[in-house]
Protein backbone atom coordinates (compact mmCIF):
# COMPACT_ATOMS: atom_id res chain seq x y z
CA UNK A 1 137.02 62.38 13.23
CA UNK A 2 136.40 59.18 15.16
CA UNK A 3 133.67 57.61 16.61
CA UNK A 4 133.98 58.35 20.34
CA UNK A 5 132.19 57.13 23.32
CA UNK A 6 131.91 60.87 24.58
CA UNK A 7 129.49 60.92 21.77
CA UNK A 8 127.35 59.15 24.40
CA UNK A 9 126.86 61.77 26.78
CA UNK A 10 127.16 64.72 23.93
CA UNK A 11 123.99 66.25 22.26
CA UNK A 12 125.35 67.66 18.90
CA UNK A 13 121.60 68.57 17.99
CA UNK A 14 120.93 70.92 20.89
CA UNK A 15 124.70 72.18 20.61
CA UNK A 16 123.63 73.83 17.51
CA UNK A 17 120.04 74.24 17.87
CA UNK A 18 118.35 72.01 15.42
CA UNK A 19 116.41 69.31 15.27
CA UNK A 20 117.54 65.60 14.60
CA UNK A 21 116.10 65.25 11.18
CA UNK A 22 117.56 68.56 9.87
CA UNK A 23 119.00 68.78 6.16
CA UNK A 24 122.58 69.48 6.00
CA UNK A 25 121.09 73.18 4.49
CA UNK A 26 119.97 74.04 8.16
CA UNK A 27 122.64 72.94 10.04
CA UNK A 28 124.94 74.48 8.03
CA UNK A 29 122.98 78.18 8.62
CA UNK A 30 122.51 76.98 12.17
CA UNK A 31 126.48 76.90 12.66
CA UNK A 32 127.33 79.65 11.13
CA UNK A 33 125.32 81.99 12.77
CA UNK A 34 125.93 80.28 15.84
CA UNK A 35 129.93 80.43 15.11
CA UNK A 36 129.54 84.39 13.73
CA UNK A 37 127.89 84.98 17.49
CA UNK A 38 130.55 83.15 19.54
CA UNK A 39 133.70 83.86 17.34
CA UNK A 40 136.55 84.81 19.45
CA UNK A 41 136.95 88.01 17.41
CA UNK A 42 134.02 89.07 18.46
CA UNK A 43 134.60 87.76 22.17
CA UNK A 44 137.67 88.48 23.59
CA UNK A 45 138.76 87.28 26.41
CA UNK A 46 135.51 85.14 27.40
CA UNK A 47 136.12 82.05 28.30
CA UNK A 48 132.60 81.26 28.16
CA UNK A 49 132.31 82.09 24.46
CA UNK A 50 135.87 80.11 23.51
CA UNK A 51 134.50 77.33 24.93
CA UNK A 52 131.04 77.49 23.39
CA UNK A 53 132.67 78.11 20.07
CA UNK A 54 134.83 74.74 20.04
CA UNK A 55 131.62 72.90 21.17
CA UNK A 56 129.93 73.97 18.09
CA UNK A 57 132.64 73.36 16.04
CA UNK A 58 132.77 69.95 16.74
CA UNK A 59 128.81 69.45 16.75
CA UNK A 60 129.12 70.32 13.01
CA UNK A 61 132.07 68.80 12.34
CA UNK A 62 130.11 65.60 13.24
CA UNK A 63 126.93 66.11 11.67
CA UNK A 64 127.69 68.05 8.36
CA UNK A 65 129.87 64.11 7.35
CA UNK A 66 127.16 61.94 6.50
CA UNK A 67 128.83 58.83 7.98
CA UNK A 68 129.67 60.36 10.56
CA UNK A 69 126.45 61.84 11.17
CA UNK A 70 125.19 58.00 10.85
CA UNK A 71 127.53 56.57 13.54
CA UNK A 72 126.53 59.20 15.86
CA UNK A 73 122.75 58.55 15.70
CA UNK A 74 123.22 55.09 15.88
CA UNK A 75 125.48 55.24 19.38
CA UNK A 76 122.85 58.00 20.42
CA UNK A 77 119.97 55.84 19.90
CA UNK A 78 121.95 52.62 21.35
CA UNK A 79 123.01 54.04 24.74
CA UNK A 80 119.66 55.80 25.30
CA UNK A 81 120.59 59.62 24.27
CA UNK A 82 123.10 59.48 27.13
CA UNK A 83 123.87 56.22 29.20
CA UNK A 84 127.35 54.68 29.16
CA UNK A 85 127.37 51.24 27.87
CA UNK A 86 129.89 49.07 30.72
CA UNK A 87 131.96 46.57 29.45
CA UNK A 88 131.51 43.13 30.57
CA UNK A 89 130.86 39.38 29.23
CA UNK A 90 127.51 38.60 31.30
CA UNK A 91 124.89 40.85 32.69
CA UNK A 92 121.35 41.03 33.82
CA UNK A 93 118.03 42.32 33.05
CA UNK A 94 118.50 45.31 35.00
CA UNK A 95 122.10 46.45 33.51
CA UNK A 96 122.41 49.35 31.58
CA UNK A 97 124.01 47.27 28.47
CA UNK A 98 127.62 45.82 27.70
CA UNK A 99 129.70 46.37 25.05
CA UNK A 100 128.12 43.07 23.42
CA UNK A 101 124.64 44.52 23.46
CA UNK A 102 126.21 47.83 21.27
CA UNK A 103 127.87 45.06 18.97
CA UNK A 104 124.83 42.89 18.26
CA UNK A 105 122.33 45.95 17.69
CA UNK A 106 124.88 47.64 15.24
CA UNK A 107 126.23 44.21 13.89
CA UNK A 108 123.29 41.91 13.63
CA UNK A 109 124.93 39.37 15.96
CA UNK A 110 123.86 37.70 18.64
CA UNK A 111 125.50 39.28 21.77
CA UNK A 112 125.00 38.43 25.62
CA UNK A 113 123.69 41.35 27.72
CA UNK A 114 120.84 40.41 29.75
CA UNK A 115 121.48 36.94 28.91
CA UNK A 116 123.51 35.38 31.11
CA UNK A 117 125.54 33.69 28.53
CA UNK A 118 129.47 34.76 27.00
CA UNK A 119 130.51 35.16 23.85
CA UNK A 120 134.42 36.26 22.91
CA UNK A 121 134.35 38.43 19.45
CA UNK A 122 137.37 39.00 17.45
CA UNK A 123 138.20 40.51 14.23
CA UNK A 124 141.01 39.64 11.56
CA UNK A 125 142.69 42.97 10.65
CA UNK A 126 144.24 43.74 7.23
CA UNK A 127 148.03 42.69 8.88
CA UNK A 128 146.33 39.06 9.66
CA UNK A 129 146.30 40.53 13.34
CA UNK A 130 143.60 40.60 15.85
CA UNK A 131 142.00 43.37 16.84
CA UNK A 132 138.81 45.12 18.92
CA UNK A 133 136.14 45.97 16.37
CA UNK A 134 135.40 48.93 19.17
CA UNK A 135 138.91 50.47 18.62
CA UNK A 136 137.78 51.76 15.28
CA UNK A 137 134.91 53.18 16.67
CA UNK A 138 135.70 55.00 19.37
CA UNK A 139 139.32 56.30 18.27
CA UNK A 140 141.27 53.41 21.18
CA UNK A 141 143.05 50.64 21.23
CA UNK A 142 142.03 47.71 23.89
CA UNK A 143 143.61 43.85 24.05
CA UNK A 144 140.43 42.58 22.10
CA UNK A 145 137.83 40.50 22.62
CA UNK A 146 139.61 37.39 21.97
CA UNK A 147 142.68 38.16 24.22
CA UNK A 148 144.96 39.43 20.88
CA UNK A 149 146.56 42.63 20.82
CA UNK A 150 145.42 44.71 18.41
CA UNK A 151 147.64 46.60 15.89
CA UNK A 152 146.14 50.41 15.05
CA UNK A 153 147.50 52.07 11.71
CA UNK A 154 148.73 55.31 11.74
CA UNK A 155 146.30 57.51 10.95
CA UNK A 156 146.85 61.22 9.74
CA UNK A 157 145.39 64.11 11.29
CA UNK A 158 142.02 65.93 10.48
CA UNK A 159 142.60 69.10 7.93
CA UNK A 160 140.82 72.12 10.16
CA UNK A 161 139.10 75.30 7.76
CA UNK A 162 139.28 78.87 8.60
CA UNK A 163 138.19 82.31 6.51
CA UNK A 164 140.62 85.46 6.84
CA UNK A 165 139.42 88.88 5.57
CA UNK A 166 142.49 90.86 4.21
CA UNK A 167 143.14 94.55 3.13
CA UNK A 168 144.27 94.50 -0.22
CA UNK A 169 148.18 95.99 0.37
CA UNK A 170 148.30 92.50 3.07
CA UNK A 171 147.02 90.54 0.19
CA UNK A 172 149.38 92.02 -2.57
CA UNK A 173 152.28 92.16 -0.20
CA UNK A 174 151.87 89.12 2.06
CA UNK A 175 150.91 89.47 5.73
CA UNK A 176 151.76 87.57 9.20
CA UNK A 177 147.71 87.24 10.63
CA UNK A 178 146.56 85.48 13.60
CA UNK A 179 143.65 82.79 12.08
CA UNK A 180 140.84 81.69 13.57
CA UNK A 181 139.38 78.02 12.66
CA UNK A 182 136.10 76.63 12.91
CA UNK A 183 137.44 73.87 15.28
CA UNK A 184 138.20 76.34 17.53
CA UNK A 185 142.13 76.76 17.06
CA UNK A 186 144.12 79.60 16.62
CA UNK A 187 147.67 79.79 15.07
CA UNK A 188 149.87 82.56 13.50
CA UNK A 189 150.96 82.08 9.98
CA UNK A 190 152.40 83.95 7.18
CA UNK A 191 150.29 84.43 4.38
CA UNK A 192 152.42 84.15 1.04
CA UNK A 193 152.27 87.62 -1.83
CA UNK A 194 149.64 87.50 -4.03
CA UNK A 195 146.93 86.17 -2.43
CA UNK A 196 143.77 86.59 -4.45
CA UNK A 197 140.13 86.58 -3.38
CA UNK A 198 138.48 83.45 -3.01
CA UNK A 199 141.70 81.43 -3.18
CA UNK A 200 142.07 78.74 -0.20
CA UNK A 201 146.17 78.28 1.31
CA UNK A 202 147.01 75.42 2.67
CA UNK A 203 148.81 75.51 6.54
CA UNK A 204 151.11 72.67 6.94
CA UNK A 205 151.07 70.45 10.07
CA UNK A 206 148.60 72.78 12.08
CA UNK A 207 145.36 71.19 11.92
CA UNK A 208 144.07 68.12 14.10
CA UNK A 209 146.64 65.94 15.44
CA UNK A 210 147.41 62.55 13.92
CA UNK A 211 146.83 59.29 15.56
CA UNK A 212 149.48 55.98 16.11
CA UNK A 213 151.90 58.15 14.89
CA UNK A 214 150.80 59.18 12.04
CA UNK A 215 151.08 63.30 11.06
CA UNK A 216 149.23 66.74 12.12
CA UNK A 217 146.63 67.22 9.42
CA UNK A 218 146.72 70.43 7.68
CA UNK A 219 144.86 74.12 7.76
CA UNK A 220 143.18 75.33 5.49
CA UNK A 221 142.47 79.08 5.00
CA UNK A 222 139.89 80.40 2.19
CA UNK A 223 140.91 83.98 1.41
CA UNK A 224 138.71 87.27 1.20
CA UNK A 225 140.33 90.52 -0.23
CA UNK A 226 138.49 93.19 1.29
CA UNK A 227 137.77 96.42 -1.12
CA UNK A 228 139.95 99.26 -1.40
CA UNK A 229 138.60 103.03 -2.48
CA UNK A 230 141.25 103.53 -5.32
CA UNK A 231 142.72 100.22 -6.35
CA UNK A 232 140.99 96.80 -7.81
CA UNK A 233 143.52 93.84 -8.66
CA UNK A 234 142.75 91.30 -11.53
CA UNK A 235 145.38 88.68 -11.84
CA UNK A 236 148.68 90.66 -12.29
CA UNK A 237 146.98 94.00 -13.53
CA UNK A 238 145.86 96.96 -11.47
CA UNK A 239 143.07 99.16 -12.40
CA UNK A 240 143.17 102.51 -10.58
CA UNK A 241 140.34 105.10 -10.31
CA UNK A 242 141.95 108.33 -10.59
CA UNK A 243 139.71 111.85 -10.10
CA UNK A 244 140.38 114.74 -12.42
CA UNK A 245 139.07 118.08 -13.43
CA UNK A 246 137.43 119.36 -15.92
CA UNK A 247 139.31 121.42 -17.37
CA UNK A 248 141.90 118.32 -17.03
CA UNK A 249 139.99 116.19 -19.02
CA UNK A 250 138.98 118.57 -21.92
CA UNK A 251 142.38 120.57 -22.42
CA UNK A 252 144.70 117.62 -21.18
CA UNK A 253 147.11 117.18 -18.17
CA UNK A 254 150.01 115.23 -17.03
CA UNK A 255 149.32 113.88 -13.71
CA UNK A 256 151.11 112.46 -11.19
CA UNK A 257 149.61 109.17 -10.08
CA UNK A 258 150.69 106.46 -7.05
CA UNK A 259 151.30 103.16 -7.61
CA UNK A 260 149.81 100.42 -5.37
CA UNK A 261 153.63 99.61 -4.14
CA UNK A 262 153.57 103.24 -2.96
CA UNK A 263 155.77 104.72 -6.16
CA UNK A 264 154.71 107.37 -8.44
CA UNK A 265 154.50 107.18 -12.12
CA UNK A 266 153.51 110.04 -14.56
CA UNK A 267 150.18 109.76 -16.66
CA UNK A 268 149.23 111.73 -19.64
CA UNK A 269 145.62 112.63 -19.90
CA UNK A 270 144.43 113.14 -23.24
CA UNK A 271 142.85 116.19 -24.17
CA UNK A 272 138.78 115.42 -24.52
CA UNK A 273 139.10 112.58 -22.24
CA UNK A 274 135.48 111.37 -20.81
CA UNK A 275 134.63 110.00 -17.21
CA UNK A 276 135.66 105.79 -17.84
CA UNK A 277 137.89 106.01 -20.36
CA UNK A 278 140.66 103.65 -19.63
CA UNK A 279 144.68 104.66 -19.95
CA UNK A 280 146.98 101.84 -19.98
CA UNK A 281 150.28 101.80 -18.28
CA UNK A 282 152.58 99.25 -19.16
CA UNK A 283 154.81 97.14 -16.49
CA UNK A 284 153.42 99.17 -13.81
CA UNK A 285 151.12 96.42 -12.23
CA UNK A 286 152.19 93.66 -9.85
CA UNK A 287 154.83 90.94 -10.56
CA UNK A 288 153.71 88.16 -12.29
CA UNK A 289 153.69 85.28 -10.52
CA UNK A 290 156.60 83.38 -12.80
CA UNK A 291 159.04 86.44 -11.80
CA UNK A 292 159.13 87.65 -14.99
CA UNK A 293 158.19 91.22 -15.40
CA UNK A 294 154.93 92.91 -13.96
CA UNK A 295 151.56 93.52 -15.35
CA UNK A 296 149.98 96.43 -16.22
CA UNK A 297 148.05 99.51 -14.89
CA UNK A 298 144.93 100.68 -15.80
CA UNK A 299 144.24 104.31 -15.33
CA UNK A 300 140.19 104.66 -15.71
CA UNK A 301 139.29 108.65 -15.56
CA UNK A 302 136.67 110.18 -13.08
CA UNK A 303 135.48 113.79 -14.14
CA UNK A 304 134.89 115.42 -11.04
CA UNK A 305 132.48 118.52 -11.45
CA UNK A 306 132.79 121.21 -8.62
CA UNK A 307 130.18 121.15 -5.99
CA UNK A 308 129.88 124.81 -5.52
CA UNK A 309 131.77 127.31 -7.97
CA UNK A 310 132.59 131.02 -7.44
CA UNK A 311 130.59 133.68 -9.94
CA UNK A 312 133.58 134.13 -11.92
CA UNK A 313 134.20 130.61 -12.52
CA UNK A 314 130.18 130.41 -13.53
CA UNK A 315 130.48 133.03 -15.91
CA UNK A 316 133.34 131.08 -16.99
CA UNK A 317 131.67 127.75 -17.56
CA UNK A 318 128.23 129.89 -18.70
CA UNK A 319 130.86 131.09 -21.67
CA UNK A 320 132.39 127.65 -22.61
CA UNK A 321 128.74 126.47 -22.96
CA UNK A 322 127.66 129.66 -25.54
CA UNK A 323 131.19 128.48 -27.32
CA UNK A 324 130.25 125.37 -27.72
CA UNK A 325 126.09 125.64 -28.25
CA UNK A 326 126.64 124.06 -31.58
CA UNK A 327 127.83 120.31 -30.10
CA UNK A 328 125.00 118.11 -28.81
CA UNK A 329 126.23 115.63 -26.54
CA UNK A 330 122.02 113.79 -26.99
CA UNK A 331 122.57 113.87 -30.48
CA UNK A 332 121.97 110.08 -30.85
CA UNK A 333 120.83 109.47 -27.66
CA UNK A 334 116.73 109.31 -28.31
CA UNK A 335 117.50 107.04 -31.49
CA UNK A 336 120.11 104.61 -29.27
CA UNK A 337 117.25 104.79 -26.52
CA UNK A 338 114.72 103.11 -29.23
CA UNK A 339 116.81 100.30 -30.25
């Protein structure tokens, strides 16, 4: 972002509640609790709160950049936490400052405010062009000080950030959202297959607009997957968590168990299966990301034991255990517990 002469009359510090020599640690926190409480998500349809929430967003957009951070205190402290500078070549003792005064306390130069005398400043530009030195700082473009138009580069556009929170089936299938960003924009965009968590998209063309020109900066949008109850994704595998009985798990079953792209595939438990033991279905993950076949799928078994039983299946389980007295499932378990 440029340096702008609304900085003047803007106090970034009391827009987000800390205090001018904060570390970048506290202003951070400070914005996003700030941005969590004032988050058009969580305020729809106030005006009040849309407004507050772009006018945090750009109070840390300034002060979380170091330089720009350091322009802003210095045009703070200049123009008095708040008075316009005026343009002009002369003044008196009593004027608020010119444009001169900013340039010789930021410069080192002699300038002319308060002095009665003129000065003309001008400034050789990479093109061997004359330009404003102001124009840089506060984002315009003027005639400069020595009468010589000035020349401005095309500039391209500030990239904006944003965070999205997505069920997993958006996330595996791709998704059409409505996103948020910290600079206070909101756009609809499609959000590709195969999104994983903690991976950042890019937005083309939506972020801050360019300058002379020059094109829209970019969004860009860090990813969360939120959890799901059955399913967990890692890379192109899926891992399911799938509940059986037990009688299932010590005499065996076939099972019939969905997919997370809503088909159903058959799974063959193994007789004397135990709670986490892993089955591995092959090519029934997600497609891999070159096109090429799919992953895999993980069956891990959950032995679900009955909450409440009737007396004939007790007396039932009360026999099994007689059967098997003989096998102690502790057998090593105090000597593994020593180790």
């Amino acid at each position: 972002m440029a340096a702008s002469q609304d900085w003047l009359e803007k106090d970034f510090y009391a827009e987000l509640g800390v205090s001018k020599d904060a570390s970048q640690d506290d202003i951070k926190k400070a914005y996003r609790k700030l941005s969590r409480k004032w988050h058009p998500d969580r305020n729809a349809g106030s005006k009040e709160a849309e407004e507050k929430f772009k006018k945090i967003g750009e109070a840390y957009q300034v002060l979380s950049n170091p330089e720009e951070r350091k322009q802003y205190d210095a045009i703070r402290a200049l123009g008095g936490g708040g008075a316009r500078f005026r343009a002009g070549g002369s003044g008196s003792a009593g004027d608020a400052g010119s444009f001169e005064d900013l340039f010789s306390a930021m410069f080192g130069t002699p300038g002319a405010g308060g002095s009665g005398n003129t000065h003309s400043w001008t400034y050789r530009s990479g093109d061997g062009g004359f330009s404003d030195p102001f124009s840089g700082l506060f984002g315009g473009s003027t005639g400069g000080f020595g009468g010589f138009g000035s020349q401005r580069r095309a500039t391209r556009g500030q990239d904006f950030q944003a965070e999205i929170s997505l069920p997993l089936r958006q996330a595996v299938a791709g998704a059409t959202v409505k996103i948020n960003t910290r600079q206070g924009k909101s756009v609809t965009a499609r959000v590709p297959a195969g999104v994983s968590d903690g991976q950042t998209i890019r937005i083309p063309g939506k972020g801050g607009p360019g300058t002379n020109g020059g094109p829209n900066g970019d969004i860009l949008v860090k990813i969360h997957v939120e959890p799901h109850p059955v399913y967990e994704v890692d890379g192109d595998d899926v891992y399911v968590n799938l509940p059986v009985s037990f009688s299932e798990a010590a005499l065996g079953a076939t099972v019939t168990v969905p997919t997370l792209e809503g088909k159903q595939v058959r799974v063959k438990i193994p007789a004397g299966s135990s709670t986490d033991k892993v089955l591995r279905v092959r090519g029934k993950g997600l497609k891999k990301k070159n096109g090429i076949g799919n992953g895999n799928m993980y069956v891990r078994i959950k032995v679900v034991v009955p909450k409440k039983m009737s007396a004939e299946a007790a007396r039932a389980v009360e026999d099994f255990a007689q059967a098997t007295a003989g096998a102690d499932p502790r057998a090593d378990f105090a000597q593994l517990a020593k180790m």
